[in-house]
C-alpha atoms as a PDB file:
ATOM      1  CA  UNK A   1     -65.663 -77.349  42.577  1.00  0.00           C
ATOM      2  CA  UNK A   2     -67.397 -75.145  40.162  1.00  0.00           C
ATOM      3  CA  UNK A   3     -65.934 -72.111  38.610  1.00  0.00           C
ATOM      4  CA  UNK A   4     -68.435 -69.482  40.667  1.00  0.00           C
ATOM      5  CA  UNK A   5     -66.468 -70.905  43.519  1.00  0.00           C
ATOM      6  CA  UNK A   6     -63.133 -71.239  42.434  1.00  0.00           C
ATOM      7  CA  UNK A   7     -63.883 -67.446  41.103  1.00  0.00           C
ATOM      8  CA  UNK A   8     -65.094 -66.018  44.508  1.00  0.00           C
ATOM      9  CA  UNK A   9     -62.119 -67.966  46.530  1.00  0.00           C
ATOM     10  CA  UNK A  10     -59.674 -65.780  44.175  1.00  0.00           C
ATOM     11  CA  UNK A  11     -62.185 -62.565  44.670  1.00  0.00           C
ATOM     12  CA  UNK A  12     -61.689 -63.483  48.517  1.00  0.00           C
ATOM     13  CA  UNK A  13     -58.170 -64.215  48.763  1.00  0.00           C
ATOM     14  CA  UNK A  14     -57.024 -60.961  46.699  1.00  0.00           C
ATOM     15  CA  UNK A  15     -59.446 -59.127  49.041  1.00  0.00           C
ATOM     16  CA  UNK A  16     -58.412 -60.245  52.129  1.00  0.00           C
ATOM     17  CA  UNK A  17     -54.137 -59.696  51.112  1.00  0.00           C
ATOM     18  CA  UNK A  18     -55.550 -55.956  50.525  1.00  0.00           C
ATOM     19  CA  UNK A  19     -56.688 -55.799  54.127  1.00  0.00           C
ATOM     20  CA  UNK A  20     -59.981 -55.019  52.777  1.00  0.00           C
ATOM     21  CA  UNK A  21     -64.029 -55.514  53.863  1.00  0.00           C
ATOM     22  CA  UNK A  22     -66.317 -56.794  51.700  1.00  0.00           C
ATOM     23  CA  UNK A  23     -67.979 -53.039  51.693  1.00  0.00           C
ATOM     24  CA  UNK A  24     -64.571 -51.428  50.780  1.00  0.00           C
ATOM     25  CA  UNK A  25     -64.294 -54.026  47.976  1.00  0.00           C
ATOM     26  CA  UNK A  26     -67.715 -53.105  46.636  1.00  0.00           C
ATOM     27  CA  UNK A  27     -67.330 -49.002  46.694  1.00  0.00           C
ATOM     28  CA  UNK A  28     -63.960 -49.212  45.206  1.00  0.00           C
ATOM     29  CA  UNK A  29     -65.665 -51.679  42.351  1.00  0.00           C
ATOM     30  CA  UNK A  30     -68.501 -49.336  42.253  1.00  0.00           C
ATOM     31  CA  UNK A  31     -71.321 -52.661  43.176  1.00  0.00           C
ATOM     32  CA  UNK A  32     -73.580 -52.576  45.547  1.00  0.00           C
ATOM     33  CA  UNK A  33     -72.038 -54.205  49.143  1.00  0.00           C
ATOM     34  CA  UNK A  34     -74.248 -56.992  49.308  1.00  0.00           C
ATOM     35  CA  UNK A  35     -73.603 -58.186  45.895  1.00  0.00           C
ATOM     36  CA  UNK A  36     -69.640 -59.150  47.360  1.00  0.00           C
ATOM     37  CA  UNK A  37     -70.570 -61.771  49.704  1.00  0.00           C
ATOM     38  CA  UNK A  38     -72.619 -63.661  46.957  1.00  0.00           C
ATOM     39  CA  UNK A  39     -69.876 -63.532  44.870  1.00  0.00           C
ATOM     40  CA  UNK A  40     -67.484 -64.698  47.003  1.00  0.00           C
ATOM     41  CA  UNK A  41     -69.948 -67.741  48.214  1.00  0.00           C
ATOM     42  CA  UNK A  42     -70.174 -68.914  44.492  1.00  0.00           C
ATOM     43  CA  UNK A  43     -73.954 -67.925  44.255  1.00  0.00           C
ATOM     44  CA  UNK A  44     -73.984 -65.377  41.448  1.00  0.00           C
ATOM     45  CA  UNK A  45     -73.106 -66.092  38.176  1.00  0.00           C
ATOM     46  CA  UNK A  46     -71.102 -63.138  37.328  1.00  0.00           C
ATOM     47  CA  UNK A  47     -70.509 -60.914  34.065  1.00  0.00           C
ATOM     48  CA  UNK A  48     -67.533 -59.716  32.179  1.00  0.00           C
ATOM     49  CA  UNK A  49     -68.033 -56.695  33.305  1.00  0.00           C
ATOM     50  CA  UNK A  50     -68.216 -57.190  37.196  1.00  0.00           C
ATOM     51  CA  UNK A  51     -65.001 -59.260  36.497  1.00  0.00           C
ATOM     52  CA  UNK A  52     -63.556 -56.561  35.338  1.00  0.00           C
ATOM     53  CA  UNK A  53     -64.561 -54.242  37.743  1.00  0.00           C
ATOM     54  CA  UNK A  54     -63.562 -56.543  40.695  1.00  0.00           C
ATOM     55  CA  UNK A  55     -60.139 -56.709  38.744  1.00  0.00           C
ATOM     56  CA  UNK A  56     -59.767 -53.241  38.620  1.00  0.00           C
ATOM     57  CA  UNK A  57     -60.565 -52.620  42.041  1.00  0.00           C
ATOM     58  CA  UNK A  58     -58.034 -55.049  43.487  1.00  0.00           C
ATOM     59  CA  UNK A  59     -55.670 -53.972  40.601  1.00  0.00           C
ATOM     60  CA  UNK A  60     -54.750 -57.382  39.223  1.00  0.00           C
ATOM     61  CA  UNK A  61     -55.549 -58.638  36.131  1.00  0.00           C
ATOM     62  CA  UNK A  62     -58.600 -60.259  34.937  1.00  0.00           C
ATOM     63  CA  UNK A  63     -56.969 -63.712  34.484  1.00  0.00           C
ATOM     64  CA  UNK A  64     -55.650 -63.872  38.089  1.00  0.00           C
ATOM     65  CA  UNK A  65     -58.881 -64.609  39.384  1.00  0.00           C
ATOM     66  CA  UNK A  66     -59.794 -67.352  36.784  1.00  0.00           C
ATOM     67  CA  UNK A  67     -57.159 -69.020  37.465  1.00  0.00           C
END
């Protein structure tokens, strides 16, 4: 498995043990709500900085979801 999928199973699982939507993800990680699902499907190769504003948002640390 790649690492955009490995990286968007973590985004998922974190997400999903918050209880939260893919749209409550993306407000509280200021990114537009469409952008979540493609994530979390492996399809976008993703910056630093969305990684850390995922992280933020689901207030775990950046390493947790490249692991």
């Amino acid at each position: 498995m790649d690492i955009k999928k490995k990286f968007g199973e973590k985004v998922k699982l974190f997400r999903i043990e918050k209880g939260w939507s893919q749209e409550k993800l993306a407000l509280t990680a200021d990114l537009d709500r469409t952008y979540i699902p493609s994530i979390e499907k492996g399809e976008k190769n993703v910056s630093i900085t969305v990684i850390e504003k995922i992280a933020n948002a689901l207030n775990v640390e950046i390493i947790e979801l490249l692991k």
